[in-house]
N, C-alpha and C. Protein backbone atom coordinates (compact mmCIF):
# COMPACT_ATOMS: atom_id res chain seq x y z
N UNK A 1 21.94 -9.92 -14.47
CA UNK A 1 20.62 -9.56 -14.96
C UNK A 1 20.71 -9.01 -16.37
N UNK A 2 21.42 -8.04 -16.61
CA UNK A 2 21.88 -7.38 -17.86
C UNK A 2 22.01 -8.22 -18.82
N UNK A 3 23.19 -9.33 -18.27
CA UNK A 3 23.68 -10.53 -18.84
C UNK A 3 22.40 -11.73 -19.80
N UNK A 4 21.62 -11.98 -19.02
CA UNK A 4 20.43 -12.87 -18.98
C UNK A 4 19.36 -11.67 -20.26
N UNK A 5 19.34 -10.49 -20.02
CA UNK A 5 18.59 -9.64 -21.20
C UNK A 5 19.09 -9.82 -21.92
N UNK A 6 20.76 -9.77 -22.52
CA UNK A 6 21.12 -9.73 -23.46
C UNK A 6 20.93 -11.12 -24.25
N UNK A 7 21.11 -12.06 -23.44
CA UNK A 7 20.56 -13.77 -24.05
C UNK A 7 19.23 -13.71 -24.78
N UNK A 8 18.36 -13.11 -23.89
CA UNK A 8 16.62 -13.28 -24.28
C UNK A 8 16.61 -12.67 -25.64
N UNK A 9 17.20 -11.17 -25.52
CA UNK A 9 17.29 -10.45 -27.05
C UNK A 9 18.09 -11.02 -28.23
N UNK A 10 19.05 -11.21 -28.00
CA UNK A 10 19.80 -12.27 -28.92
C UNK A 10 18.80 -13.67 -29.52
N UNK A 11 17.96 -14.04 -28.56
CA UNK A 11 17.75 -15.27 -28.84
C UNK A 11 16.33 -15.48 -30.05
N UNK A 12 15.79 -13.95 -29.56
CA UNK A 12 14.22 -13.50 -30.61
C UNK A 12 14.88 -13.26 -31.91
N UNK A 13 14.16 -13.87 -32.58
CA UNK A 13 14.11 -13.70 -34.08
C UNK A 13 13.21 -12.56 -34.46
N UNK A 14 12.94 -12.24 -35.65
CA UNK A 14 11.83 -11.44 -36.23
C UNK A 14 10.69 -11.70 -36.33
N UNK A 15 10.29 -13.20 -36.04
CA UNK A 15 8.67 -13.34 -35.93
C UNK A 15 8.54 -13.09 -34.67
N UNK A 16 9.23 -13.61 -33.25
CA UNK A 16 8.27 -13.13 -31.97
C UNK A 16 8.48 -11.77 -31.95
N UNK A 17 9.91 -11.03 -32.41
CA UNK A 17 9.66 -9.97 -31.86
C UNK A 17 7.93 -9.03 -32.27
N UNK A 18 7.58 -9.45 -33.58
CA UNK A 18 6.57 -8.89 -34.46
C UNK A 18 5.39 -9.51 -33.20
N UNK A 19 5.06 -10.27 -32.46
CA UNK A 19 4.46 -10.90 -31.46
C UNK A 19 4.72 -10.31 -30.35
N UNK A 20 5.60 -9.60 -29.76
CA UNK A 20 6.15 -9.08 -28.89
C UNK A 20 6.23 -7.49 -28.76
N UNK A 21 6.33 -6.61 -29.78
CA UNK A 21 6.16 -5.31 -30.28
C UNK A 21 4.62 -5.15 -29.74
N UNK A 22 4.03 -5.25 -30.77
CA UNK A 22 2.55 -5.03 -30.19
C UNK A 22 1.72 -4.88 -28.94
N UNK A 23 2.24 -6.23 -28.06
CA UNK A 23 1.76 -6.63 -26.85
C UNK A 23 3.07 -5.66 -25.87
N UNK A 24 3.71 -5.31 -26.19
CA UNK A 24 4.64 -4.26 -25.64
C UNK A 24 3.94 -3.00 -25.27
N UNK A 25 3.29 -2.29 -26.34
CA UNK A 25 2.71 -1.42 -27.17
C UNK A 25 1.77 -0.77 -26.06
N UNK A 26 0.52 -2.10 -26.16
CA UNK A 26 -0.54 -1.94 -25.56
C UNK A 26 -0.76 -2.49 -23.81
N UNK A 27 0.58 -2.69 -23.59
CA UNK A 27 0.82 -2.77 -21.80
C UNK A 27 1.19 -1.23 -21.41
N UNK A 28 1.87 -0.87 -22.25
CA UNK A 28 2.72 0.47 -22.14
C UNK A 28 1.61 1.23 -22.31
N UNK A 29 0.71 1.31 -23.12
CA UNK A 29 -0.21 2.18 -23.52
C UNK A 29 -1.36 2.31 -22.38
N UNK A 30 -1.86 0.99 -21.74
CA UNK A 30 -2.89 1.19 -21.31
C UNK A 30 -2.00 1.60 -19.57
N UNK A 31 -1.13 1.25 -19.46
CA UNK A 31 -0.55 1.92 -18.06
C UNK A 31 -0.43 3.45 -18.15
N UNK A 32 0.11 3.90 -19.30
CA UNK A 32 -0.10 5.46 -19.15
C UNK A 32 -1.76 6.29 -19.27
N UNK A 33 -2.71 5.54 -20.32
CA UNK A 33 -3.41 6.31 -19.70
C UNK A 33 -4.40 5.88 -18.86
N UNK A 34 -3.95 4.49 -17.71
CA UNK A 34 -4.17 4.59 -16.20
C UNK A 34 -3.59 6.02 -15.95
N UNK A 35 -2.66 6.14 -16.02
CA UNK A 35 -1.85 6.97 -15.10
C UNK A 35 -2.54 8.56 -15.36
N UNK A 36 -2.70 8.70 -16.54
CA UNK A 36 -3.40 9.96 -17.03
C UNK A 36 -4.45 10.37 -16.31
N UNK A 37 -5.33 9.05 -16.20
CA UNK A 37 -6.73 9.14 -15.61
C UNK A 37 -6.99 9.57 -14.20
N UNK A 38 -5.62 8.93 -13.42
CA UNK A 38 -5.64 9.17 -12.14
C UNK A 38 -5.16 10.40 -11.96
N UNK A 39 -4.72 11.34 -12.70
CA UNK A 39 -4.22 12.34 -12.53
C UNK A 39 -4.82 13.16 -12.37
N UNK A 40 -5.44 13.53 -13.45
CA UNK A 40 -6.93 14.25 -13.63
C UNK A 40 -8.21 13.61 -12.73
N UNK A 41 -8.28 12.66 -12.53
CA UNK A 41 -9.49 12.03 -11.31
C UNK A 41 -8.88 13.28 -10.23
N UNK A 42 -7.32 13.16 -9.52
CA UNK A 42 -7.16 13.78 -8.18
C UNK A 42 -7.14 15.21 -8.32
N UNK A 43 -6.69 15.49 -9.35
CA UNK A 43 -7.07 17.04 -9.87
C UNK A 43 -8.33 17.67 -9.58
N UNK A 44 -9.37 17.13 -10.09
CA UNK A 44 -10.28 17.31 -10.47
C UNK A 44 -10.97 17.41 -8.77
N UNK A 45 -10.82 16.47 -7.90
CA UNK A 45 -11.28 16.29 -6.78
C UNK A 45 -10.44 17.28 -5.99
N UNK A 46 -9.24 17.26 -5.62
CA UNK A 46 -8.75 18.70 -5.18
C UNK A 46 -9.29 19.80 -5.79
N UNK A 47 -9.25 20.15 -7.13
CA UNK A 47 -10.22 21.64 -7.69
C UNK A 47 -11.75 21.86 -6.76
N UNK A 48 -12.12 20.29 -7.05
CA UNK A 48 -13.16 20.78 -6.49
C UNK A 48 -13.69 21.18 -4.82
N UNK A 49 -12.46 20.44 -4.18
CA UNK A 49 -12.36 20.79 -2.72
C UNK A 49 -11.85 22.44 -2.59
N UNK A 50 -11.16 23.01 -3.66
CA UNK A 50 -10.53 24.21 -3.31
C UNK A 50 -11.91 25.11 -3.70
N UNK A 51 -12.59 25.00 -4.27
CA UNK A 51 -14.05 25.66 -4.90
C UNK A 51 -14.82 26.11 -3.70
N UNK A 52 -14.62 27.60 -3.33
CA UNK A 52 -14.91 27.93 -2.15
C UNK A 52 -16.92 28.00 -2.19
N UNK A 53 -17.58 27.75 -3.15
CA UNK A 53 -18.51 27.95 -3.21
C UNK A 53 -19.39 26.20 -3.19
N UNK A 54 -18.80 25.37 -3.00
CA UNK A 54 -18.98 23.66 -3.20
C UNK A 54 -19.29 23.52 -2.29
N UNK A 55 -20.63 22.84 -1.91
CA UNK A 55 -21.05 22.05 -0.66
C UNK A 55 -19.83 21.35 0.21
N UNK A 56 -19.51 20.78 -0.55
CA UNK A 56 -17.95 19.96 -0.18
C UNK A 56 -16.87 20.41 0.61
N UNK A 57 -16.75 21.83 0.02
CA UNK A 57 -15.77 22.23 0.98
C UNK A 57 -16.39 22.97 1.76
N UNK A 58 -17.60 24.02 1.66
CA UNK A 58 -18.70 24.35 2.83
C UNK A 58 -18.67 23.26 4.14
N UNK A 59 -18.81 21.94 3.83
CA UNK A 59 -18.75 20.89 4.85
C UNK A 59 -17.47 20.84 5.72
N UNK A 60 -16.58 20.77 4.63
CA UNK A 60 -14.71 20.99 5.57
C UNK A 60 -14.51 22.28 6.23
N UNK A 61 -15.41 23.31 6.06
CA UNK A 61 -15.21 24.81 7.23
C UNK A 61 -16.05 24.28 7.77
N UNK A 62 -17.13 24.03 8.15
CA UNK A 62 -17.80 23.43 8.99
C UNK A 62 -17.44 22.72 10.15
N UNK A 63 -16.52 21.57 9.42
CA UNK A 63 -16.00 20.76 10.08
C UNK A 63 -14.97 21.31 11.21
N UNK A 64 -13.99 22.30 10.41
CA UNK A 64 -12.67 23.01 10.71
C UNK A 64 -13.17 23.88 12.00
N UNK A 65 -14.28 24.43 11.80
CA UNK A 65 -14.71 25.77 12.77
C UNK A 65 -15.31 24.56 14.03
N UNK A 66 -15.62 23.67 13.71
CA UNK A 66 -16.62 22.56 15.35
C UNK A 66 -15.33 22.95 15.51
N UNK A 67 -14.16 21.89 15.08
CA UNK A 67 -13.07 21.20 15.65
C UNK A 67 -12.30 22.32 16.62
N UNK A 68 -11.70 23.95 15.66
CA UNK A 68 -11.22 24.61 16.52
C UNK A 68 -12.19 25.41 17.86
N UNK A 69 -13.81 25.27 17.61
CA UNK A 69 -14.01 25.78 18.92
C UNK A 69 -14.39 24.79 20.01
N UNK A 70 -14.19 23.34 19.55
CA UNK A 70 -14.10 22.44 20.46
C UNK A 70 -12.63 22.51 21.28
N UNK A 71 -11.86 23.13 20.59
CA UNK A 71 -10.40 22.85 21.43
C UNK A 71 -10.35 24.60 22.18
N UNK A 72 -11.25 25.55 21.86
CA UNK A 72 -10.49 26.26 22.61
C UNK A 72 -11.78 26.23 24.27
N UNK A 73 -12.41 25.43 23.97
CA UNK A 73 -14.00 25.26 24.64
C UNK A 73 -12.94 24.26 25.94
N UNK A 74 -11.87 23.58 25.64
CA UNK A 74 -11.47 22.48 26.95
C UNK A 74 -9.82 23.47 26.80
């Protein structure tokens, strides 16, 4: 595999690489800030589940308090 990279690189001249740089660039670029985005998206949604004053998590004690007095109810 190593072997076969080292062929491909050897084999580019200075015009594709100049074709190849760029489009490097902006694969690399737009995967990180995917990655950024999702970070802060789950952040943001955990913060707001920990936000003891949020409908949202009002709903998950809600939920939490049926569930445990359904189990001590059987």
């Amino acid at each position: 595999m190593e072997e076969k990279l080292a062929e491909f690189i050897l084999t580019l001249n200075k015009d594709t690489l100049l074709i190849y740089i760029p489009i490097i660039k902006w694969v690399v670029g737009i995967i990180s800030t995917t990655g950024i985005g999702i970070i802060i998206y789950y952040i943001h949604k955990y913060h707001k589940c920990l936000d003891k004053d949020s409908d949202f998590s009002k709903e998950i004690a809600l939920e939490a308090r049926k569930k445990i007095l359904n189990r001590e109810e059987t």
